[in-house]
C-alpha atoms as a PDB file:
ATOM      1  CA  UNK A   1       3.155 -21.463   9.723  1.00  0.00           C
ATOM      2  CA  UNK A   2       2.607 -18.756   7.233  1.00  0.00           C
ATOM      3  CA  UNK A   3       4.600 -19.343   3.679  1.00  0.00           C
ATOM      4  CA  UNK A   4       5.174 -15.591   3.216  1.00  0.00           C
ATOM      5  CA  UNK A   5       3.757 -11.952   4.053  1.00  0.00           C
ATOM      6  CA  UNK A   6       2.509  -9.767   1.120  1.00  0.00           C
ATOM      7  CA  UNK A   7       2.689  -5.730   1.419  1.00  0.00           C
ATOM      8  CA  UNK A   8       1.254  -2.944   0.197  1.00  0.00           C
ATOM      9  CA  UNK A   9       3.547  -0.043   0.199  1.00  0.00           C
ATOM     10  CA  UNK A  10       1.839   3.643   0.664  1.00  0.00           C
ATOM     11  CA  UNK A  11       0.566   3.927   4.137  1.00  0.00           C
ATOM     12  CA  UNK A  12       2.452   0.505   5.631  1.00  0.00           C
ATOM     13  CA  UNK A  13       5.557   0.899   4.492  1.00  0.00           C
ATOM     14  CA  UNK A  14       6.473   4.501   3.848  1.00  0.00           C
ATOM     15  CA  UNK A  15       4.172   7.623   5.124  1.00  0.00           C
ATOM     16  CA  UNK A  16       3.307   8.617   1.307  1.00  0.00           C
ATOM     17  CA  UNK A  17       0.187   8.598   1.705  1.00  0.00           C
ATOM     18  CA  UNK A  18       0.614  11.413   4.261  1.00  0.00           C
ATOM     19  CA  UNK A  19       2.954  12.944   2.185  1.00  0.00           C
ATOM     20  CA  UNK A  20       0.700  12.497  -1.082  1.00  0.00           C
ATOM     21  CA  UNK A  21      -1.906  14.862   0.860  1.00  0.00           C
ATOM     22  CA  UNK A  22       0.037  17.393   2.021  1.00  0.00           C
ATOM     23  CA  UNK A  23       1.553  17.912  -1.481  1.00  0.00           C
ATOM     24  CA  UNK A  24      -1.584  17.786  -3.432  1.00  0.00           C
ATOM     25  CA  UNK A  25      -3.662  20.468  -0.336  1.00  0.00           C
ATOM     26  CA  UNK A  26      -0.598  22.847  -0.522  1.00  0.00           C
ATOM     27  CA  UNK A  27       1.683  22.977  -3.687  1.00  0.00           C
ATOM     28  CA  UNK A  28      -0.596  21.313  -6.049  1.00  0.00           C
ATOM     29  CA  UNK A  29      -3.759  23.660  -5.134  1.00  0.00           C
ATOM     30  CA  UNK A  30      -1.844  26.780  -5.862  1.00  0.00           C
ATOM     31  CA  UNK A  31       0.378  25.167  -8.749  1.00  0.00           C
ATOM     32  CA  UNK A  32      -2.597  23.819 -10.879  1.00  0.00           C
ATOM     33  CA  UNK A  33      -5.365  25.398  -8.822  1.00  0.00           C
ATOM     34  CA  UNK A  34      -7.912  22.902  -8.093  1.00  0.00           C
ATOM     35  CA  UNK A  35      -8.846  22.205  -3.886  1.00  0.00           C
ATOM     36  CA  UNK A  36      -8.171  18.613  -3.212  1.00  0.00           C
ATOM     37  CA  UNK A  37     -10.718  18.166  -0.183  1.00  0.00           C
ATOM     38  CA  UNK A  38      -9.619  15.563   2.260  1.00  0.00           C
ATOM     39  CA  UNK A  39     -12.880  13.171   1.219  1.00  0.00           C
ATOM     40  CA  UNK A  40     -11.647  12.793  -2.485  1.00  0.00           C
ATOM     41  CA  UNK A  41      -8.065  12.184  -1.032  1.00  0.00           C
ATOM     42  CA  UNK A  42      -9.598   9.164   1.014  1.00  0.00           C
ATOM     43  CA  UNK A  43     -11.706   8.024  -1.878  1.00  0.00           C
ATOM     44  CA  UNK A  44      -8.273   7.414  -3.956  1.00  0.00           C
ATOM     45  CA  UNK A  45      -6.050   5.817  -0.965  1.00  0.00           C
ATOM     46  CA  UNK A  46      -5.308   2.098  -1.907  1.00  0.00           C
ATOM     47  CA  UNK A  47      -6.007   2.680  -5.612  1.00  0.00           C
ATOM     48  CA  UNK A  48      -4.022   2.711  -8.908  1.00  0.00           C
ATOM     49  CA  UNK A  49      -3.549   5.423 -11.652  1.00  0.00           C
ATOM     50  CA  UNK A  50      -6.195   4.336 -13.591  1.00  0.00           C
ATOM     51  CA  UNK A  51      -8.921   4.011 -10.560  1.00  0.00           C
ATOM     52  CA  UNK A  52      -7.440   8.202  -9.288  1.00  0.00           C
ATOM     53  CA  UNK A  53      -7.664   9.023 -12.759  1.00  0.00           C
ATOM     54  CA  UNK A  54     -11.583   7.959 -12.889  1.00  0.00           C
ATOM     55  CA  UNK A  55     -12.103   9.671  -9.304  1.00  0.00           C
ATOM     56  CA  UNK A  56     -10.361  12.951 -10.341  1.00  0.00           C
ATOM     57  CA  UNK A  57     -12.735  13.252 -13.485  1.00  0.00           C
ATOM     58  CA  UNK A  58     -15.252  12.352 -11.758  1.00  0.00           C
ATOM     59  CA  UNK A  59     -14.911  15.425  -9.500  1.00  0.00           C
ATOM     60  CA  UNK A  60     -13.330  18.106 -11.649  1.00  0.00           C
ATOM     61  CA  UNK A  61     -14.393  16.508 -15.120  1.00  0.00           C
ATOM     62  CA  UNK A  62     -11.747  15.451 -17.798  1.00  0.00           C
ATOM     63  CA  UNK A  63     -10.018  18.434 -18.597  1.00  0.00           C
ATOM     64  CA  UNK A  64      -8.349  18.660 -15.175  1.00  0.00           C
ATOM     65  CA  UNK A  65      -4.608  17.679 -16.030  1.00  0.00           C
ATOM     66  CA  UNK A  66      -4.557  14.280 -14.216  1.00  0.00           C
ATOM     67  CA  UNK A  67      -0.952  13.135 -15.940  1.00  0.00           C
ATOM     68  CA  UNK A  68       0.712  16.175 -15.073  1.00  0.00           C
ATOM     69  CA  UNK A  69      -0.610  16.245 -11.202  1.00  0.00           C
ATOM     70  CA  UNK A  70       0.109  12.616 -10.954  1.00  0.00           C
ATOM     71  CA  UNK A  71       3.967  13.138 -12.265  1.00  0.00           C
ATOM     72  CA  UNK A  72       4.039  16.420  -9.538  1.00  0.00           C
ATOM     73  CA  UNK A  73       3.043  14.139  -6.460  1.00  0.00           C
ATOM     74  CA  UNK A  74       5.450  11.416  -7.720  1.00  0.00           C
ATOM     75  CA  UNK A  75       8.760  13.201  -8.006  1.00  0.00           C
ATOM     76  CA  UNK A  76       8.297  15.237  -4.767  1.00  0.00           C
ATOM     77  CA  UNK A  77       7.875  11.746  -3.125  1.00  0.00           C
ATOM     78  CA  UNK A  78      10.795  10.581  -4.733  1.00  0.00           C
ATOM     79  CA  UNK A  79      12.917  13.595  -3.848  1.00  0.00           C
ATOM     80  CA  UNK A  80      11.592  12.763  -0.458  1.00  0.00           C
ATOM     81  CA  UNK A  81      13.373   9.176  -1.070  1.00  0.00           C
ATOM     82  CA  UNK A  82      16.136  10.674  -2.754  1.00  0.00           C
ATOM     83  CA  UNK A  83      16.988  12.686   0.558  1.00  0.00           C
ATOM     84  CA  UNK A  84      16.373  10.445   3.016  1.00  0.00           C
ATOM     85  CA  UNK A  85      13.661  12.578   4.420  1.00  0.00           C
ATOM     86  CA  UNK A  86      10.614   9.829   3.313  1.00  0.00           C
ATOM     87  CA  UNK A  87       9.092   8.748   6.541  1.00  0.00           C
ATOM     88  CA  UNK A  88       9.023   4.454   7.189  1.00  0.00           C
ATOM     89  CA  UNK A  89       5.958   3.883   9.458  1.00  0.00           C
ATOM     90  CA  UNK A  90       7.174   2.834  13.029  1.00  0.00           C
ATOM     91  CA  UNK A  91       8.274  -1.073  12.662  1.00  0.00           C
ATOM     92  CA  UNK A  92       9.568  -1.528   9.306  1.00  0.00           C
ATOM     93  CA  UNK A  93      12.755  -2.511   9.343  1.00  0.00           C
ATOM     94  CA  UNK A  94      12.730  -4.178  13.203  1.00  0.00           C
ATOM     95  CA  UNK A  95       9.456  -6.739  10.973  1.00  0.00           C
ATOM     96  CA  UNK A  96      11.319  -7.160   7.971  1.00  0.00           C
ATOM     97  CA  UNK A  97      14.489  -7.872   9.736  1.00  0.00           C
ATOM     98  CA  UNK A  98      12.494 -10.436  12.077  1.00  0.00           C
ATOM     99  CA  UNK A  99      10.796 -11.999   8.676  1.00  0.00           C
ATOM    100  CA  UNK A 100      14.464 -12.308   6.909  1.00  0.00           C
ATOM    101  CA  UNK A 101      15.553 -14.454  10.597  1.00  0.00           C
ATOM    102  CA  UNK A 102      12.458 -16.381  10.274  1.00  0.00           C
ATOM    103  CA  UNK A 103      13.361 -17.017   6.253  1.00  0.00           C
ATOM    104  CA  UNK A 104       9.977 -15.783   5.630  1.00  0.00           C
ATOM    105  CA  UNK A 105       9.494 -14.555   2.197  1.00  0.00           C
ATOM    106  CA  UNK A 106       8.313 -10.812   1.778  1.00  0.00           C
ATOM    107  CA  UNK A 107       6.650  -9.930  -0.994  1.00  0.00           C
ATOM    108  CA  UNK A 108       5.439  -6.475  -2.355  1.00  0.00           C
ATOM    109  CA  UNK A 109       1.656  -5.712  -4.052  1.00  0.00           C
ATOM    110  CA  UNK A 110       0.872  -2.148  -4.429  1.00  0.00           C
ATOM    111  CA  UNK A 111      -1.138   0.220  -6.560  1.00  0.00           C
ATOM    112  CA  UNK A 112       2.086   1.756  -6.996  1.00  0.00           C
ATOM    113  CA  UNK A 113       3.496   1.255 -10.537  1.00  0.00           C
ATOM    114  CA  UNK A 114       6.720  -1.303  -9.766  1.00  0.00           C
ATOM    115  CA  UNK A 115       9.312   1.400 -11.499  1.00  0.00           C
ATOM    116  CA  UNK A 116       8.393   3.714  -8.800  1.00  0.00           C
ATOM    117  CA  UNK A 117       8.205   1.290  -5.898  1.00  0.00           C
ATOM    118  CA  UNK A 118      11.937  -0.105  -6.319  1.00  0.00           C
ATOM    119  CA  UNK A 119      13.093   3.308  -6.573  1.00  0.00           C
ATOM    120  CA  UNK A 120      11.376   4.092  -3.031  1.00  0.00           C
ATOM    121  CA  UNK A 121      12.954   0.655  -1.292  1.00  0.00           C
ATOM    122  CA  UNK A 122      16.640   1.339  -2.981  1.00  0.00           C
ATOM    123  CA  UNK A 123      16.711   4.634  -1.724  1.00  0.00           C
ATOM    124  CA  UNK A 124      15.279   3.415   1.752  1.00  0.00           C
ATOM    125  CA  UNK A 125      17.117   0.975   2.205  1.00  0.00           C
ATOM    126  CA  UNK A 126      14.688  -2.030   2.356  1.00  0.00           C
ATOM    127  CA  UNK A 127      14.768  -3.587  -1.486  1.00  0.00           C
ATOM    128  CA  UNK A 128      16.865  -6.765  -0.030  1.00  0.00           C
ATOM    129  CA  UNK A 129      14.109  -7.473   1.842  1.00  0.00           C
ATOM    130  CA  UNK A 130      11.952  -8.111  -0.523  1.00  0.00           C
ATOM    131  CA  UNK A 131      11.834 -11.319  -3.238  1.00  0.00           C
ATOM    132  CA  UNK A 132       9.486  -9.724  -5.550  1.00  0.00           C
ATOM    133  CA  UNK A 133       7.696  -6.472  -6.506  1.00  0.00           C
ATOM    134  CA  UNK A 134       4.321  -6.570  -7.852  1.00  0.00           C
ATOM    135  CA  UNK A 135       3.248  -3.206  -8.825  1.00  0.00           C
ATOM    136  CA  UNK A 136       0.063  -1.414  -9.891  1.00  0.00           C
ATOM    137  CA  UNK A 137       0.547  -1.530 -13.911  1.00  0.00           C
ATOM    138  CA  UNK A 138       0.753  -5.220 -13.772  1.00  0.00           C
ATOM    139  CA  UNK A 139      -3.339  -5.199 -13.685  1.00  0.00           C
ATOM    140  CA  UNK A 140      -6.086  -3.957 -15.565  1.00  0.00           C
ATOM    141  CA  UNK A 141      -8.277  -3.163 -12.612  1.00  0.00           C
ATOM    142  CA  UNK A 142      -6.782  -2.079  -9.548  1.00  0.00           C
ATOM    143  CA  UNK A 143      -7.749  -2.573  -5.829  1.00  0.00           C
ATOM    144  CA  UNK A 144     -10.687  -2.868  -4.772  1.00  0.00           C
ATOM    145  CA  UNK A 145     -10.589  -5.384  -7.608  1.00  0.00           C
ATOM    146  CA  UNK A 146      -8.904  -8.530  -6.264  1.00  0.00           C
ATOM    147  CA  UNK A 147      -6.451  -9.382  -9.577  1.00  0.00           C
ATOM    148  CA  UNK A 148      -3.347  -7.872  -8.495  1.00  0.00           C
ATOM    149  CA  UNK A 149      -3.414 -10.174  -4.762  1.00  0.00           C
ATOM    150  CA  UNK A 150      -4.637 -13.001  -7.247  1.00  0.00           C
ATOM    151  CA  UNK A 151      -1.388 -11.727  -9.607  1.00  0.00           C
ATOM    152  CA  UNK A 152       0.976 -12.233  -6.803  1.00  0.00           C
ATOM    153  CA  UNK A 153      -0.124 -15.414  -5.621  1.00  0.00           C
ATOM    154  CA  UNK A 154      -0.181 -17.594  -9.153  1.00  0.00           C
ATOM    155  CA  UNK A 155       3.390 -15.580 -10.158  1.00  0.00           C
ATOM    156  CA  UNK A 156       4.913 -16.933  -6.365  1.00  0.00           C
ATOM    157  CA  UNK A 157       3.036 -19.922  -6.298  1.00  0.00           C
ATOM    158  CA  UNK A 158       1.375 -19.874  -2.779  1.00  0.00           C
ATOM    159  CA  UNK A 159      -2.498 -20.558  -1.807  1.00  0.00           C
ATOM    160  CA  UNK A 160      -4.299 -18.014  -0.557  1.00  0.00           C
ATOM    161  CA  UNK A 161      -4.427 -19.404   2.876  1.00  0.00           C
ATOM    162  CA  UNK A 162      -0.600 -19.825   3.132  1.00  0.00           C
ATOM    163  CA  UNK A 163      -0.289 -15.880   3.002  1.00  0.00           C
ATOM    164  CA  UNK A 164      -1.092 -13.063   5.276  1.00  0.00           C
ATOM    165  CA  UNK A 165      -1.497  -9.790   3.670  1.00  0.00           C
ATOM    166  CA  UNK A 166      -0.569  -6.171   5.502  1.00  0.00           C
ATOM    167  CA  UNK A 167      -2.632  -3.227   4.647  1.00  0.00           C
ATOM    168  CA  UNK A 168      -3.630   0.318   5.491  1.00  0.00           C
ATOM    169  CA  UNK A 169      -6.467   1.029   3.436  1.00  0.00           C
ATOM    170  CA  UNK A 170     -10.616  -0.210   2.889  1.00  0.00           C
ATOM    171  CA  UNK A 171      -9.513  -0.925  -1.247  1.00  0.00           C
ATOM    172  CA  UNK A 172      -6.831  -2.691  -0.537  1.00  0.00           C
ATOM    173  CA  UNK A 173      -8.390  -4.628   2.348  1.00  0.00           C
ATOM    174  CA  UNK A 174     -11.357  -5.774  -0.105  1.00  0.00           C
ATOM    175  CA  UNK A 175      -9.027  -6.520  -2.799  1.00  0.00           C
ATOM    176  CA  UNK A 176      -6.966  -8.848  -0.498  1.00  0.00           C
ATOM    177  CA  UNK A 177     -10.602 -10.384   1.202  1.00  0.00           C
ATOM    178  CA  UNK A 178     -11.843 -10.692  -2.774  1.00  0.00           C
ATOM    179  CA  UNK A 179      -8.922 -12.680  -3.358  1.00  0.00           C
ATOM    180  CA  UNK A 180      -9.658 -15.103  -0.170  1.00  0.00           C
ATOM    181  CA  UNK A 181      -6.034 -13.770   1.519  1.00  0.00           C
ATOM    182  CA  UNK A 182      -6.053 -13.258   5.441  1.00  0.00           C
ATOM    183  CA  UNK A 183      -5.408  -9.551   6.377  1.00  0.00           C
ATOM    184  CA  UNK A 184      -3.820  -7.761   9.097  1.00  0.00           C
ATOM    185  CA  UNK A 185      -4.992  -4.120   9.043  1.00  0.00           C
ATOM    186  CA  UNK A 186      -2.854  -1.125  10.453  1.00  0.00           C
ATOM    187  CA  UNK A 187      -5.298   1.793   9.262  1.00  0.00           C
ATOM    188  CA  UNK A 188      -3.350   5.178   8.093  1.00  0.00           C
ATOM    189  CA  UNK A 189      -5.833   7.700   7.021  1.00  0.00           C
ATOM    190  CA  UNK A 190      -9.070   5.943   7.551  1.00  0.00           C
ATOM    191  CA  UNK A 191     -10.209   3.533   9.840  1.00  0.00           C
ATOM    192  CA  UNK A 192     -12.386   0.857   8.930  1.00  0.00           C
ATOM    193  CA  UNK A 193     -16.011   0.017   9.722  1.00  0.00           C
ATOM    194  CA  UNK A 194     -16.920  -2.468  12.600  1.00  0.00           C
ATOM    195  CA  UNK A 195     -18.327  -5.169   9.567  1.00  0.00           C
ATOM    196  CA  UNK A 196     -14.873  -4.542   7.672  1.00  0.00           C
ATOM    197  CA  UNK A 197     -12.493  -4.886  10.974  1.00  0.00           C
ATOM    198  CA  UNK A 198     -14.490  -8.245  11.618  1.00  0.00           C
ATOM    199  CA  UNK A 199     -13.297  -9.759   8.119  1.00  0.00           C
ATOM    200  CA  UNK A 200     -10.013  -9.310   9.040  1.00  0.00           C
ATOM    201  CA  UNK A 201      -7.004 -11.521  10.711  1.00  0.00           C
ATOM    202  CA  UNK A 202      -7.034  -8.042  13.418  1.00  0.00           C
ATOM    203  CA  UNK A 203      -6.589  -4.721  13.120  1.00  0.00           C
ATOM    204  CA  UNK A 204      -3.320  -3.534  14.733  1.00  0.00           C
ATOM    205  CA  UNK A 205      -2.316  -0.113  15.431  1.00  0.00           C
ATOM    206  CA  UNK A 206       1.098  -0.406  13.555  1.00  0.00           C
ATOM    207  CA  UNK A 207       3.821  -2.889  12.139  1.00  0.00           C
ATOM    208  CA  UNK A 208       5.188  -3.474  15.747  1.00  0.00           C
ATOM    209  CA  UNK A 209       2.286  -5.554  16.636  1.00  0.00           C
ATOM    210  CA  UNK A 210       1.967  -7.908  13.210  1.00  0.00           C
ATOM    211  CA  UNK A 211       4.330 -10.594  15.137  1.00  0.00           C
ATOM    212  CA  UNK A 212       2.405 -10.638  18.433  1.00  0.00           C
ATOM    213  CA  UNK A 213      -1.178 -11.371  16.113  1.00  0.00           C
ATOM    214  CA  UNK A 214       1.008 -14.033  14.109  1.00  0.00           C
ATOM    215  CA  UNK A 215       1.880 -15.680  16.859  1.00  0.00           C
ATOM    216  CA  UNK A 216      -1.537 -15.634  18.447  1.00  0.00           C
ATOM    217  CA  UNK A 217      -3.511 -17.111  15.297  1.00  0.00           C
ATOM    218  CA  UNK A 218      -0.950 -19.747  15.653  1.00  0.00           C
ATOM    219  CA  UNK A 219       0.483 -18.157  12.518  1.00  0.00           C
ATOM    220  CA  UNK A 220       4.339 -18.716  13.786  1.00  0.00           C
ATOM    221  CA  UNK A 221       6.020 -19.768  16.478  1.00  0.00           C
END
């Protein structure tokens, strides 16, 4: 029996990754006029401020106004949240309600800094479910890097092997692997390689299927 599930937010939680996109390839392009090509957007899913940052200079060099781009995308998302209009991937609250009967401890781990998370759950609706937010500024390096899964499990006290992590992305995948945690894929914008799917628990096709894979790797009853 697992001793609790750990999340990461954009992409299994909430559609902001999606969302992110769309914002950045239609107001941000005209607003700040850079093209944010679909290939740069996939090399930042799963990462932190400070691993987009790197990515952004990398591709438009450092006078492109990261901060300011950065701030854009966040408050549309959390006028999104604000309005009830933010997308929950299909599952959410039917597995966290199902985790709360079972008395199994949710915990969230995303690139996300924390602030920004709890705002997104409050307005959503699903901060009760959750015992603790871990968020992106808690680390120096971000996912891939495997400190902030390695964060989450010395500040809540489980091994690695009494977890099961849920992701969406290849960085956040590797940074839960790194940190020798079990993880159920559900891929959002990018699927993963056949070596990659093999290294994980399975890779599901969305939240509604995490308790049937649980229950087959004898993970629950």
């Amino acid at each position: 029996m697992i001793s609790a599930l750990f999340f990461d937010m954009d992409g299994v939680l909430f559609d902001t990754e999606t969302e992110a996109a769309q914002i950045l390839q239609n107001d941000c392009t005209g607003r700040f006029g850079y093209r944010f090509s679909d290939d740069l957007l996939n090399r930042c899913t799963g990462r932190d401020y400070n691993g987009c940052r790197t990515l952004y200079f990398e591709e438009f060099g450092e006078g492109f106004p990261f901060a300011e781009v950065w701030d854009y995308c966040a408050e549309r998302i959390r006028e999104k949240a604000e309005s009830g209009t933010l997308a929950q991937k299909p599952g959410v609250r039917t597995l966290l309600s199902l985790l709360r009967e079972k008395r199994i401890p949710c915990i969230l781990v995303t690139s996300t800094e924390s602030r920004q998370a709890r705002f997104l759950l409050e307005r959503s609706g699903l901060l009760p479910f959750f015992q603790k937010i871990i968020g992106g500024e808690s680390v120096t390096a971000g996912k891939p890097a495997p400190d902030i899964y390695l964060k989450a499990l010395h500040e809540c006290g489980y091994s690695p092997g009494s977890v099961v992590v849920i992701e969406d992305s290849i960085q956040g995948v590797n940074a839960a692997l790194g940190a020798g945690i079990p993880v159920i894929m559900i891929p959002d914008r990018i699927q993963p390689d056949a070596a990659l799917a093999r290294r994980c628990l399975a890779v599901a096709a969305s939240l509604e299927q995490v308790p049937a894979v649980l229950k087959e790797k004898g993970l629950w009853t």
